[in-house]
N, C-alpha and C. Protein backbone atom coordinates (compact mmCIF):
# COMPACT_ATOMS: atom_id res chain seq x y z
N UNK A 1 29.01 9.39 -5.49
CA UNK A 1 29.73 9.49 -6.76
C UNK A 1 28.96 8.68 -7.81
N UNK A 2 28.79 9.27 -8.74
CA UNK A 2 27.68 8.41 -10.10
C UNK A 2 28.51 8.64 -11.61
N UNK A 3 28.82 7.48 -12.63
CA UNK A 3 29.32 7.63 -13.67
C UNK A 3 27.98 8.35 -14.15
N UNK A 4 27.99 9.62 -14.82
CA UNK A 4 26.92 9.95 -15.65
C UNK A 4 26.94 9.95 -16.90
N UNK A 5 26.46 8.39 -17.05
CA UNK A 5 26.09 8.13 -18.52
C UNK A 5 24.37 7.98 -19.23
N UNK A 6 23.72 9.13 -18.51
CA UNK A 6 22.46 8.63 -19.16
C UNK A 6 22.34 10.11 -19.78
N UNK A 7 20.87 10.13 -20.23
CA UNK A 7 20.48 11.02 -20.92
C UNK A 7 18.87 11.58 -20.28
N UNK A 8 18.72 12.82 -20.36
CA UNK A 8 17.36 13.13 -19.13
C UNK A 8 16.35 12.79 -20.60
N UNK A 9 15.00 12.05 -19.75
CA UNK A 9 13.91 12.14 -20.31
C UNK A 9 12.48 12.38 -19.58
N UNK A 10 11.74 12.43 -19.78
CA UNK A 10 10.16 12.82 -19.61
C UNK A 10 10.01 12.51 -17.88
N UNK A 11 10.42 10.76 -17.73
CA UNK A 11 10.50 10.86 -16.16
C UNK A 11 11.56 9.41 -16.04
N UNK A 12 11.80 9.93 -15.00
CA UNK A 12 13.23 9.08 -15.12
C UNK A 12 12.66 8.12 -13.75
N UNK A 13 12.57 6.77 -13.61
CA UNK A 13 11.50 6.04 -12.46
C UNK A 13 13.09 5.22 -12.91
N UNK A 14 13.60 4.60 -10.99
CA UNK A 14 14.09 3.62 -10.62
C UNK A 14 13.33 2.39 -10.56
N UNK A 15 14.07 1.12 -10.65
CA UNK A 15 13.54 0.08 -10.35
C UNK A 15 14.10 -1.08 -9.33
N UNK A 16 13.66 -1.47 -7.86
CA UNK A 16 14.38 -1.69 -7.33
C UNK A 16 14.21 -3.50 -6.88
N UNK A 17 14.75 -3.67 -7.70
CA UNK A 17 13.58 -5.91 -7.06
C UNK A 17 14.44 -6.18 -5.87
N UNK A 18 13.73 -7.60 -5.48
CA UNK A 18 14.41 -8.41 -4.61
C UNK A 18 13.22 -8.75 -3.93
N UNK A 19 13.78 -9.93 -3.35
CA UNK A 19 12.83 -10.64 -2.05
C UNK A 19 12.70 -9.80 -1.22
N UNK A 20 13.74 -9.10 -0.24
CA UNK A 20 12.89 -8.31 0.80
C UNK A 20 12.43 -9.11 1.34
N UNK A 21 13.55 -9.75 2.37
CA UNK A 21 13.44 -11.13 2.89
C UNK A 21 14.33 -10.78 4.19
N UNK A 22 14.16 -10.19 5.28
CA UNK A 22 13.08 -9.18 4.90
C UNK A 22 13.84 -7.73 4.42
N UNK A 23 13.61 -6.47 4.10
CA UNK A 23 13.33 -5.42 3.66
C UNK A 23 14.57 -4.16 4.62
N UNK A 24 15.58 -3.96 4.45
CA UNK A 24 16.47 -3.66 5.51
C UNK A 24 17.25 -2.20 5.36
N UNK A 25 17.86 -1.73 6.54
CA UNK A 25 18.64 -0.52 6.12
C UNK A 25 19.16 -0.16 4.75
N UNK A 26 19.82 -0.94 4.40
CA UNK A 26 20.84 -1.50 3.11
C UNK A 26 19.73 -1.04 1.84
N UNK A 27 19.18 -1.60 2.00
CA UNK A 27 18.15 -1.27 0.54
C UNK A 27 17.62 0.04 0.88
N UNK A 28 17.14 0.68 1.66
CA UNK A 28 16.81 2.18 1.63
C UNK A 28 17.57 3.01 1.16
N UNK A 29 18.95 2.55 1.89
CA UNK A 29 19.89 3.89 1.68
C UNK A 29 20.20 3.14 -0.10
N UNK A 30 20.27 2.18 -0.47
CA UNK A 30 20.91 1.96 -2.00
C UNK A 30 19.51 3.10 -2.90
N UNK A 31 18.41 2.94 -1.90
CA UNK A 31 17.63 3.82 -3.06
C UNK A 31 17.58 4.76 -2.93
N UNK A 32 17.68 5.80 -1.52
CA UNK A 32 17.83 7.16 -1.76
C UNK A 32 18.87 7.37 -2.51
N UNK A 33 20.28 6.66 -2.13
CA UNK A 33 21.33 7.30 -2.58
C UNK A 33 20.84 7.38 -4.25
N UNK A 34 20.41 6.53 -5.13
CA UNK A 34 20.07 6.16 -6.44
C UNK A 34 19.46 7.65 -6.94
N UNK A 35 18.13 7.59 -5.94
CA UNK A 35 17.10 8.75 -6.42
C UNK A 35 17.72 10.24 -6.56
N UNK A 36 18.81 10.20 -5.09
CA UNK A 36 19.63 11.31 -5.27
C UNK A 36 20.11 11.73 -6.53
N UNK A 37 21.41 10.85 -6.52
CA UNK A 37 22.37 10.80 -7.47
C UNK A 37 21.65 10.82 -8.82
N UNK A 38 20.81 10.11 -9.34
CA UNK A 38 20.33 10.32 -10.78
C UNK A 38 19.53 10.87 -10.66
N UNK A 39 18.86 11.66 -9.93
CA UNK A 39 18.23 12.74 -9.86
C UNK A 39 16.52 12.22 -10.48
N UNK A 40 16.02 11.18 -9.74
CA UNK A 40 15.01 9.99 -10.24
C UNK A 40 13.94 10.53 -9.54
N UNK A 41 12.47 10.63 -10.54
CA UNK A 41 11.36 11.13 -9.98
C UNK A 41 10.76 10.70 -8.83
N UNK A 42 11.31 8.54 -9.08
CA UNK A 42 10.89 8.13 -7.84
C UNK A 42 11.76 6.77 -8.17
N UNK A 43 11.77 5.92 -7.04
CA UNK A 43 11.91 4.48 -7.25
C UNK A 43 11.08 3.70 -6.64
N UNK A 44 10.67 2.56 -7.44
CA UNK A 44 9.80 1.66 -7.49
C UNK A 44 10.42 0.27 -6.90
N UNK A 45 10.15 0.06 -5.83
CA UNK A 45 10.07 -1.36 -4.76
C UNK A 45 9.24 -2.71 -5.90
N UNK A 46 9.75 -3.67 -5.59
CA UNK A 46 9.33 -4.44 -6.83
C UNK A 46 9.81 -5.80 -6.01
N UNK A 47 8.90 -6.45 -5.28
CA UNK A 47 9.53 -7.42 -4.41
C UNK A 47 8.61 -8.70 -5.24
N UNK A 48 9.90 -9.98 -5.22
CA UNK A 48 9.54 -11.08 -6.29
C UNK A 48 8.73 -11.95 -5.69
N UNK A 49 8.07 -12.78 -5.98
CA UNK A 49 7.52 -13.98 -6.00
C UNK A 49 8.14 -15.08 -5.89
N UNK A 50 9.25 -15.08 -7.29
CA UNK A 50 9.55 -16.09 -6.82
C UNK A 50 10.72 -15.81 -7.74
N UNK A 51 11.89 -15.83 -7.41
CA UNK A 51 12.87 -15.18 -8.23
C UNK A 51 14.12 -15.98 -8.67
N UNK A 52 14.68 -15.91 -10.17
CA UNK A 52 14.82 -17.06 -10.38
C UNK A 52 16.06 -17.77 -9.87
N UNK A 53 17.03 -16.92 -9.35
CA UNK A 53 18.15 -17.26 -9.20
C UNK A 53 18.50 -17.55 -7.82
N UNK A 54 17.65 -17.58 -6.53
CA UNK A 54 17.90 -17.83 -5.26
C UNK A 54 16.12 -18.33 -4.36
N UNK A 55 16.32 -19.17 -3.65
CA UNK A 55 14.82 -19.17 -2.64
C UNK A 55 14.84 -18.62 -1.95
N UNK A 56 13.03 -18.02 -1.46
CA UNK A 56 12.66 -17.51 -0.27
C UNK A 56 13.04 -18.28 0.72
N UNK A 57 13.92 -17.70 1.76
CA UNK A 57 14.44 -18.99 2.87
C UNK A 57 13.13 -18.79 4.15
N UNK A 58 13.16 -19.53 4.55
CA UNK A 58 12.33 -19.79 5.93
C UNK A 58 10.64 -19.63 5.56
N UNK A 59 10.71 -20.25 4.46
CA UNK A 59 9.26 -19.85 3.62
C UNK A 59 8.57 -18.36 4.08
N UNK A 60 8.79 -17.28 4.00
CA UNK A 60 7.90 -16.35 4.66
C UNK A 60 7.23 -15.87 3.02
N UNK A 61 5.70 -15.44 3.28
CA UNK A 61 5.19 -15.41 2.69
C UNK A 61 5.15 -14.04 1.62
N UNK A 62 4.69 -13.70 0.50
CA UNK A 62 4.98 -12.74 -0.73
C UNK A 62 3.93 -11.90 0.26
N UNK A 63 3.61 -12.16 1.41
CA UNK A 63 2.22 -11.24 1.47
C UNK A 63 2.82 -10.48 2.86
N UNK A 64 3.66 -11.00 3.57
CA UNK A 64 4.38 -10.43 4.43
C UNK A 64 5.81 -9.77 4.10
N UNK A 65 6.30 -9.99 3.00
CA UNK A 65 7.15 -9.66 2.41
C UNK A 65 6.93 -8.30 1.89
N UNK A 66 5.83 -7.91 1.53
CA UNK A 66 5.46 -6.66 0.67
C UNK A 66 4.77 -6.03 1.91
N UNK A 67 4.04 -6.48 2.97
CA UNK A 67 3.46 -6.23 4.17
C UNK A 67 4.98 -5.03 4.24
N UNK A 68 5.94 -5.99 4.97
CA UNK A 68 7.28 -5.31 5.39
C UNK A 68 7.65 -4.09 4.41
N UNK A 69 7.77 -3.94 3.16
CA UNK A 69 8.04 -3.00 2.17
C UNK A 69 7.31 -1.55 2.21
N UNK A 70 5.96 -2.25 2.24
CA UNK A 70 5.12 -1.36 2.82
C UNK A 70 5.19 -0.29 3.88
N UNK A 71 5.56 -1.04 4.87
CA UNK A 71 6.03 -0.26 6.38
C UNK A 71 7.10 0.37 5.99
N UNK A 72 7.51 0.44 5.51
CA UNK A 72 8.98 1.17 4.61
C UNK A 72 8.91 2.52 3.85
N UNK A 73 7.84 1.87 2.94
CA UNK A 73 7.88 2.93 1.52
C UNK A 73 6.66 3.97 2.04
N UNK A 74 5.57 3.43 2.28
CA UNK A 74 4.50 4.43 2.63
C UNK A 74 4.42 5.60 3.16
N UNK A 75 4.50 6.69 2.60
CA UNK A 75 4.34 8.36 3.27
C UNK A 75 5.68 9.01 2.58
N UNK A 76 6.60 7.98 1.97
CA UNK A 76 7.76 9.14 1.13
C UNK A 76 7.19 8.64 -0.50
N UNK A 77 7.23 10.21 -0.59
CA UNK A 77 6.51 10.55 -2.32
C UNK A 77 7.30 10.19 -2.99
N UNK A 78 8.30 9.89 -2.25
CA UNK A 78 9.88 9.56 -3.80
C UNK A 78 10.06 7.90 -3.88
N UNK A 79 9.06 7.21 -3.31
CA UNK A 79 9.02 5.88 -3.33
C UNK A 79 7.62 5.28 -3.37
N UNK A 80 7.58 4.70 -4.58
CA UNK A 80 6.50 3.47 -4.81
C UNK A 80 6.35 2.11 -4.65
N UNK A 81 5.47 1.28 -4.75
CA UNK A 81 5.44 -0.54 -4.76
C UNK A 81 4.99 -0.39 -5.68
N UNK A 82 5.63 -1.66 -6.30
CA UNK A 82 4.98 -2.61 -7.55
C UNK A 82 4.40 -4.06 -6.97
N UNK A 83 3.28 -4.26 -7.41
CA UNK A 83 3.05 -6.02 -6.88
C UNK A 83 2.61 -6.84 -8.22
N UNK A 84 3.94 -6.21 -9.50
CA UNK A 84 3.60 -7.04 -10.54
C UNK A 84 3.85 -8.55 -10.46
N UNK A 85 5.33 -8.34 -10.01
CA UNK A 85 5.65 -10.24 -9.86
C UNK A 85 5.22 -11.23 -9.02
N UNK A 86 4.39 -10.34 -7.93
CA UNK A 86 3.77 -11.29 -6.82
C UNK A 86 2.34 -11.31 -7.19
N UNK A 87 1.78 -10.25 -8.48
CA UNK A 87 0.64 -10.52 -8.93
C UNK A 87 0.43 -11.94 -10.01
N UNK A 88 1.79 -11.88 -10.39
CA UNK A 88 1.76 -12.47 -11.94
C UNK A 88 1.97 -13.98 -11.01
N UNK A 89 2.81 -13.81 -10.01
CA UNK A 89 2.97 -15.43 -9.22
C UNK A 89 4.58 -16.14 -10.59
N UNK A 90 4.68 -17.00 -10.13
CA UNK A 90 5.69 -17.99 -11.14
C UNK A 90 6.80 -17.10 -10.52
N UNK A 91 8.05 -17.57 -11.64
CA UNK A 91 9.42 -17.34 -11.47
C UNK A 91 9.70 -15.78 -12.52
N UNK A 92 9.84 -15.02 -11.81
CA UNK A 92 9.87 -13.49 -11.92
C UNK A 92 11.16 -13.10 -13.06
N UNK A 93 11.02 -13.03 -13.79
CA UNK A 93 12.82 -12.81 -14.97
C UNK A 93 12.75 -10.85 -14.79
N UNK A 94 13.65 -10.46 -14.65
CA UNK A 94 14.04 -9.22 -14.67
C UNK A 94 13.44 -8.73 -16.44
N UNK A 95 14.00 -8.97 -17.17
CA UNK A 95 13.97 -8.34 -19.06
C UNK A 95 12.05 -8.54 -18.98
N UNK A 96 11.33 -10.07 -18.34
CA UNK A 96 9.54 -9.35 -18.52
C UNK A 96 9.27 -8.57 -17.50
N UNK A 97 9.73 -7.78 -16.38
CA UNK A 97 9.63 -7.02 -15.68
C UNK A 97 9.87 -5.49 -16.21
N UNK A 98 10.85 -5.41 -16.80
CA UNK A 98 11.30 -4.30 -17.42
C UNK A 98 10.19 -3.80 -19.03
N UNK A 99 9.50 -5.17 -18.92
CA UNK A 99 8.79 -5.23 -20.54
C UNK A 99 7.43 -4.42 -19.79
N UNK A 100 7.23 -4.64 -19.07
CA UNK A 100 5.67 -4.44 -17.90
C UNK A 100 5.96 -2.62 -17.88
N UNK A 101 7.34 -2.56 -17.28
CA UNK A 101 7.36 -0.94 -16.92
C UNK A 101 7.83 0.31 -17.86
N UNK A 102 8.00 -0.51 -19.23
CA UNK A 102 8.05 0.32 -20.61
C UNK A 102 6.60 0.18 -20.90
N UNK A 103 5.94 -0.29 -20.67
CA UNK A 103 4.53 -0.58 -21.16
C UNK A 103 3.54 0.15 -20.51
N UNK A 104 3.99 0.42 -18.86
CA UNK A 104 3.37 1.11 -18.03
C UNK A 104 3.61 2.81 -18.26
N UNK A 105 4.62 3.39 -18.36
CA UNK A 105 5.19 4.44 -18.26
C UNK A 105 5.54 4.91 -19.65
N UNK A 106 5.86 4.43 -20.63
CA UNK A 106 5.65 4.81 -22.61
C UNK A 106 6.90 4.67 -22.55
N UNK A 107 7.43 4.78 -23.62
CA UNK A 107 9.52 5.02 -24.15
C UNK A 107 9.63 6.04 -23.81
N UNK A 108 8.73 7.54 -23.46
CA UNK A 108 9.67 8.43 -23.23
C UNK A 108 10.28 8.59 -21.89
N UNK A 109 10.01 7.52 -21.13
CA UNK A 109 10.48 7.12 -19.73
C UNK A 109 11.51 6.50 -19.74
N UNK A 110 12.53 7.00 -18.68
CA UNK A 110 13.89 6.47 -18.66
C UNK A 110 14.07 5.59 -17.32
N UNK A 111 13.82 4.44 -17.50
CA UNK A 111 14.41 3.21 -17.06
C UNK A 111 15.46 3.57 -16.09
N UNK A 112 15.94 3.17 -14.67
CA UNK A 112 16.81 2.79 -14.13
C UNK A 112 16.91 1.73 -13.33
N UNK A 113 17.47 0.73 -13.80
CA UNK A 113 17.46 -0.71 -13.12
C UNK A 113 18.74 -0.46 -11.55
N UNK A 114 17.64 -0.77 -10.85
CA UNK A 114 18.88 -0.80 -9.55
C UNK A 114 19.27 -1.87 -8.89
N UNK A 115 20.72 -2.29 -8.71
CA UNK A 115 20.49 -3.56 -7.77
C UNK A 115 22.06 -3.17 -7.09
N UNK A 116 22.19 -4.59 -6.31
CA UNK A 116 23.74 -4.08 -5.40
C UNK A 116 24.61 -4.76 -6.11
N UNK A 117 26.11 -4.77 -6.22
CA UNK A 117 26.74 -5.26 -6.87
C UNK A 117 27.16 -6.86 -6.57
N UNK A 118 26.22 -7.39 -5.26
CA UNK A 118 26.42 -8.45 -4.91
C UNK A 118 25.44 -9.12 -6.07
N UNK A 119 24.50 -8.82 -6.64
CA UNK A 119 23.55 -9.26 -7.56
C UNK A 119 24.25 -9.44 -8.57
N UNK A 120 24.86 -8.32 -9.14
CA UNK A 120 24.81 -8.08 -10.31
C UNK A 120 26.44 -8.88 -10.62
N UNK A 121 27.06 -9.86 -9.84
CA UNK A 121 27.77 -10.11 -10.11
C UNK A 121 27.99 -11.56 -11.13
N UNK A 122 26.39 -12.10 -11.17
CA UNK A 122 26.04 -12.63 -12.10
C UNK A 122 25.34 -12.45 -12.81
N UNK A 123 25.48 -11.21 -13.66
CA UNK A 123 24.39 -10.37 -14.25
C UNK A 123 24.93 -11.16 -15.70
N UNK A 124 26.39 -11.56 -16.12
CA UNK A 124 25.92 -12.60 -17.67
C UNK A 124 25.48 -13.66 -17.77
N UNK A 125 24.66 -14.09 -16.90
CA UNK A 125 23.90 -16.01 -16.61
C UNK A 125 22.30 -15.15 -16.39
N UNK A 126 22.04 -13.81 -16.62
CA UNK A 126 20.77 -13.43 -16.35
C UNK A 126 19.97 -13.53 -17.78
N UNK A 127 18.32 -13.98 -18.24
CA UNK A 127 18.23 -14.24 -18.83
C UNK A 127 17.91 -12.96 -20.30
N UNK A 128 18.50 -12.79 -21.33
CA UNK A 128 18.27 -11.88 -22.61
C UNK A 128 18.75 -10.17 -21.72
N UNK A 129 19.65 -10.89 -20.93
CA UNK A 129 21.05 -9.77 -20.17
C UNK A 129 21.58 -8.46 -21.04
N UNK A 130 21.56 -8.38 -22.43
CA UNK A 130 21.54 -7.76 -23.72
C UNK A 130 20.43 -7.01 -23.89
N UNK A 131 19.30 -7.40 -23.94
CA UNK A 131 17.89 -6.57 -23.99
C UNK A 131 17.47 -5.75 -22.53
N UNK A 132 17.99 -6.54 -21.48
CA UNK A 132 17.55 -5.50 -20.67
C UNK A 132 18.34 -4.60 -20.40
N UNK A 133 19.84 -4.92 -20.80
CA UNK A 133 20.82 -3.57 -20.80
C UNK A 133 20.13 -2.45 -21.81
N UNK A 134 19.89 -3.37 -22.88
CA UNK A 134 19.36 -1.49 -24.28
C UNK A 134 18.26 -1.13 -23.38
N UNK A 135 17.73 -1.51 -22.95
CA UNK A 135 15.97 -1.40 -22.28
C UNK A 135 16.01 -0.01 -21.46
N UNK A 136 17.11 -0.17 -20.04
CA UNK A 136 17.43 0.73 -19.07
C UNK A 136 18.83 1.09 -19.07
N UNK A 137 18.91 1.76 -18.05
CA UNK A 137 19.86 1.92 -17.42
C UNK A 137 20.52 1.53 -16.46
N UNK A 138 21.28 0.79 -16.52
CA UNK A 138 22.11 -0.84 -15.68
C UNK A 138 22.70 -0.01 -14.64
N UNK A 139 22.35 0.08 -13.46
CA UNK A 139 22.54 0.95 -12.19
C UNK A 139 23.36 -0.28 -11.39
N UNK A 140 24.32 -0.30 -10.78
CA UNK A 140 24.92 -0.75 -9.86
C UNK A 140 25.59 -0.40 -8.77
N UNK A 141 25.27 -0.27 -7.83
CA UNK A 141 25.37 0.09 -6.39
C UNK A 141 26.53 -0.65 -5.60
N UNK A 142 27.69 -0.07 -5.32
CA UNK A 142 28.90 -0.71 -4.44
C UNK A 142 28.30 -0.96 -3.21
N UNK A 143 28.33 -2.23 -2.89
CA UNK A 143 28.59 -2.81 -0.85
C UNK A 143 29.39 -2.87 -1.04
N UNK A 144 29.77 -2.79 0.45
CA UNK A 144 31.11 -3.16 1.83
C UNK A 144 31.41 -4.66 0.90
N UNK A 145 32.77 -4.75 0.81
CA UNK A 145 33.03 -5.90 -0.07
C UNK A 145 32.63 -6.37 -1.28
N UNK A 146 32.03 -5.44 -2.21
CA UNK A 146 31.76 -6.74 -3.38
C UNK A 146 32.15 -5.78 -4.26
N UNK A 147 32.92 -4.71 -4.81
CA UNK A 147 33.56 -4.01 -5.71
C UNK A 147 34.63 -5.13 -6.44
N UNK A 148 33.27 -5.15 -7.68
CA UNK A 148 34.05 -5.71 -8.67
C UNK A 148 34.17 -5.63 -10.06
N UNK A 149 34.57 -6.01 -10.99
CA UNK A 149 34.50 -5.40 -12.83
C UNK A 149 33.13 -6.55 -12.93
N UNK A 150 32.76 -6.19 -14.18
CA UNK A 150 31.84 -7.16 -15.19
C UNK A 150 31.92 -7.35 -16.32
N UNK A 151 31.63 -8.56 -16.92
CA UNK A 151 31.65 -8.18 -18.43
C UNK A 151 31.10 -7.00 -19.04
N UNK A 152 29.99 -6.27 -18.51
CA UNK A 152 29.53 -5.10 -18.91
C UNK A 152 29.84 -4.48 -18.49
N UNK A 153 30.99 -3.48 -17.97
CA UNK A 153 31.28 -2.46 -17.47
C UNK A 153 30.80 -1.28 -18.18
N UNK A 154 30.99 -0.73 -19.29
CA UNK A 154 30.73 -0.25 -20.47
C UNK A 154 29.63 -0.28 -20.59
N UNK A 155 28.35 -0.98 -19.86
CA UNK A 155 27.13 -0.33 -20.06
C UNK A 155 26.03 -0.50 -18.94
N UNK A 156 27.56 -0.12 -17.68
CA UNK A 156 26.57 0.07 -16.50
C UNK A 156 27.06 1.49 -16.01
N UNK A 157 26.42 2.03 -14.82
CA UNK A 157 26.39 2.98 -14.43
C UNK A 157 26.63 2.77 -12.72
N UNK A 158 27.45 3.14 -12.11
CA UNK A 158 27.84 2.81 -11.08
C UNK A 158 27.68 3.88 -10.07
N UNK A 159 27.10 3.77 -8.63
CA UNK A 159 26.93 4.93 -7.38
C UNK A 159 27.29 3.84 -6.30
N UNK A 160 28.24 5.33 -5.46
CA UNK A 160 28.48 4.56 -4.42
C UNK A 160 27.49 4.86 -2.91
N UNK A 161 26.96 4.08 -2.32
CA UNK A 161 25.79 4.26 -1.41
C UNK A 161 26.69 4.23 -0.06
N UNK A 162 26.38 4.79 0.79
CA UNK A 162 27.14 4.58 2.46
C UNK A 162 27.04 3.48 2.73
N UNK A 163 28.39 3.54 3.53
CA UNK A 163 28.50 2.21 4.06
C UNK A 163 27.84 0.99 5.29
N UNK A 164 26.72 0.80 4.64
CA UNK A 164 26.13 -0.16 6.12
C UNK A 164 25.81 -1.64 6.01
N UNK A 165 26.94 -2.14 6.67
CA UNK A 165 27.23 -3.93 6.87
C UNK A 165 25.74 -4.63 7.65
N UNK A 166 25.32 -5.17 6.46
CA UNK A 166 23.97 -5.21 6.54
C UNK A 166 23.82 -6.21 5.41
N UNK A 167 22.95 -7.56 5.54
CA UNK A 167 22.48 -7.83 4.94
C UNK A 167 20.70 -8.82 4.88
N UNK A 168 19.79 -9.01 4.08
CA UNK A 168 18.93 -10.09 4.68
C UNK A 168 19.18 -11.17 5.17
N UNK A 169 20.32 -11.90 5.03
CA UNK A 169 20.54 -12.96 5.58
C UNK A 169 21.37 -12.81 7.06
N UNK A 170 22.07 -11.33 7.40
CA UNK A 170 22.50 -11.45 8.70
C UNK A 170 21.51 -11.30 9.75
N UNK A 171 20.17 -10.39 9.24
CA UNK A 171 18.54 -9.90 9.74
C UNK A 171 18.08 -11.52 10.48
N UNK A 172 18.24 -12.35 9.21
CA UNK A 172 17.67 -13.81 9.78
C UNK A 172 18.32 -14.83 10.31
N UNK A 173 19.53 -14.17 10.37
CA UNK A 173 20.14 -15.57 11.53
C UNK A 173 20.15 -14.90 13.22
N UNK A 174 20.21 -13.14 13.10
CA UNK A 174 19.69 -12.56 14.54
C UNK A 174 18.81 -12.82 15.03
N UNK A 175 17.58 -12.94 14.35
CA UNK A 175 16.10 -13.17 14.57
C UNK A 175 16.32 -14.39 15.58
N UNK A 176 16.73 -15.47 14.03
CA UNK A 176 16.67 -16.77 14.66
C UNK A 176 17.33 -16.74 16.36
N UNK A 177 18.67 -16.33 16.28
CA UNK A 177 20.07 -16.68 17.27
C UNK A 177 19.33 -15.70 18.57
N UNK A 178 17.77 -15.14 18.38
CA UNK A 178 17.17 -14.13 19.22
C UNK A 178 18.22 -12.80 19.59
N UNK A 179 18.67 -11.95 18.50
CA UNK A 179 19.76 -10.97 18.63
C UNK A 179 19.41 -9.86 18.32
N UNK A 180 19.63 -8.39 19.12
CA UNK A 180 18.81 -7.32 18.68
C UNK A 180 18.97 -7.31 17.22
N UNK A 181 18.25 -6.22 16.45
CA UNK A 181 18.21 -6.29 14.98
C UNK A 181 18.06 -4.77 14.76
N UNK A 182 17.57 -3.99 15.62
CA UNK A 182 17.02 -2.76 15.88
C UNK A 182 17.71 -2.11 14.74
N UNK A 183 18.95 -2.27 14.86
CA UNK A 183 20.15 -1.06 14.13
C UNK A 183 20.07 -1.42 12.50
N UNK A 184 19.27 -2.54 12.50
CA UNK A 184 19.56 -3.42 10.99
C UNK A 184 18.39 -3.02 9.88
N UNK A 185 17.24 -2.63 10.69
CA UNK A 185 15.85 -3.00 10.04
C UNK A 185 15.04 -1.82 10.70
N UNK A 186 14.06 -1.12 9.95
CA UNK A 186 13.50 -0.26 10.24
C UNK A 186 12.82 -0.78 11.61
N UNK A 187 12.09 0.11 12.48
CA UNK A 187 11.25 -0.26 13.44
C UNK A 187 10.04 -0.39 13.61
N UNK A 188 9.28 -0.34 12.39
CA UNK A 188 8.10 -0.96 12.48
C UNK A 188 8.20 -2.41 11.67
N UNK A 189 9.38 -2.75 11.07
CA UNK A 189 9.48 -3.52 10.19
C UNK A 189 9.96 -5.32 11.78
N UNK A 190 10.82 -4.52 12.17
CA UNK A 190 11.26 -5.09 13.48
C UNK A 190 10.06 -5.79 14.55
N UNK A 191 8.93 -4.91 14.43
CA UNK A 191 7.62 -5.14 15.00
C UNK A 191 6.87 -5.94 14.30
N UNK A 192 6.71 -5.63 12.80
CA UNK A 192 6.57 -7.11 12.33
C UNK A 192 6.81 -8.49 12.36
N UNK A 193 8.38 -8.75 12.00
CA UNK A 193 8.71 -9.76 12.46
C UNK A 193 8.39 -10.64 14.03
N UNK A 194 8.82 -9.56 14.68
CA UNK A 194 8.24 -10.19 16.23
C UNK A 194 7.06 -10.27 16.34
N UNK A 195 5.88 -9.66 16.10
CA UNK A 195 4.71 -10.02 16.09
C UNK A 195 4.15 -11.15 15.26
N UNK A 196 5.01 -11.61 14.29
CA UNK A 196 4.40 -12.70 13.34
C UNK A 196 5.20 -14.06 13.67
N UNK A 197 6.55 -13.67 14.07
CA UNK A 197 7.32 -14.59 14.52
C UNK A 197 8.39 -15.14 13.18
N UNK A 198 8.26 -14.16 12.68
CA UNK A 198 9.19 -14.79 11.22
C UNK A 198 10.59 -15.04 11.85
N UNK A 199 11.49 -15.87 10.93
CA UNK A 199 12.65 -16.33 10.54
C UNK A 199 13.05 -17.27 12.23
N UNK A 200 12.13 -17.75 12.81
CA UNK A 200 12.24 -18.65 14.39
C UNK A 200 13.00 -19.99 13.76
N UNK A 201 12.02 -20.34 12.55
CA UNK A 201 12.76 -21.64 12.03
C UNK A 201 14.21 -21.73 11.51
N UNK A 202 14.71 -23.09 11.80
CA UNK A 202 15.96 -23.35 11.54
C UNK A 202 15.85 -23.24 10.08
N UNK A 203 16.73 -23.23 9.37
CA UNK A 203 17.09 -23.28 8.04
C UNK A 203 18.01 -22.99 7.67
N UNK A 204 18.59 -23.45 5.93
CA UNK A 204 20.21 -22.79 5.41
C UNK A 204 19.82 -21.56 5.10
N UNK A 205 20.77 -21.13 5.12
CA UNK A 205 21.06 -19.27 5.16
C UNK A 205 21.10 -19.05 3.20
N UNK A 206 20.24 -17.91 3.41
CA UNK A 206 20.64 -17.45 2.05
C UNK A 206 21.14 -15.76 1.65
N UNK A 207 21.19 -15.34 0.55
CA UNK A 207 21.61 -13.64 0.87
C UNK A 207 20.69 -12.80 0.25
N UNK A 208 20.61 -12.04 0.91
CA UNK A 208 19.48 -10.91 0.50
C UNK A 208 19.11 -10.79 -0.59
């Protein structure tokens, strides 16, 4: 189900950030369902550096992080990587991200900002939150539990994605607690981790 409030232009490119910490069921299906529903040439994977509003937990590195994305996105035409924010390094703001992919793609490209509604539930503490609403199209994606209003209701666009109880932070306390993950995380992505040994260390938990 999608409020359809946009307008078609030249090419209509999703945008999808996050740590990808690591990279999980949950975020695939939020982007097919996206590409579906708005009927999007492609969506663009856009994993941060260093992002401003939460840490990379268990230090894993921007290079295994996009490693994992990789194993993901590669061989479907309806999905790209970006390695602007892990090129640029520093603390990643969404509105110069969005400045990069009007710059990349011209104005006659239509913007769709995607995130889950667990994000976006502090989307008025995000920084010039106003400019990147005129910019795109403020896409918000319902999870299992976090259906909620915003101050912007009125200039977001809402899809609902299937339901799978899933998140990066439940990925890394299995790892840790040594618990299958299989059902959680793609399977070469799964092979990563065990081969590198990510998320073994203790640490506080954070959310995807």
């Amino acid at each position: 189900m999608v409020n359809n409030r946009y307008l078609a232009g030249d090419m209509r490119i999703g945008m999808l950030g996050g740590t990808f910490n690591p990279i999980h069921m949950g975020h695939l299906a939020l982007a097919q369902e996206c590409r579906r529903c708005l009927s999007l040439d492609k969506v663009v994977f856009i994993p941060a550096y260093s992002p401003p509003h939460k840490d990379v937990e268990y230090r894993v590195s921007a290079v295994d992080r996009l490693n994992m994305v990789h194993l993901c996105v590669d061989g479907d035409s309806g999905f790209e990587i970006s390695t602007y924010e892990i090129d640029k390094q520093g603390t990643s703001y969404t509105v110069e991200t969005i400045e990069h992919f009007r710059d990349k793609y011209g104005r006659d490209a239509r913007l769709f900002f995607l995130t889950g509604s667990d994000s976006a539930k502090d989307l008025s503490t995000w920084r010039e939150v106003d400019r990147i609403l005129s910019m795109t199209t403020f896409v918000i994606a319902s999870r299992p539990g976090w259906d909620m209003d915003t101050l912007f209701d009125e200039k977001v666009t809402r899809v609902l994605i299937p339901r799978i109880d899933v998140s990066s932070t439940v990925v890394r306390d299995r790892v840790r607690n040594n618990e299958p993950v299989d059902h959680l995380v793609p399977p070469a992505v799964v092979r990563y981790i065990r081969e590198k040994g990510l998320y073994k260390a203790s640490g506080p938990n954070g959310n995807s």
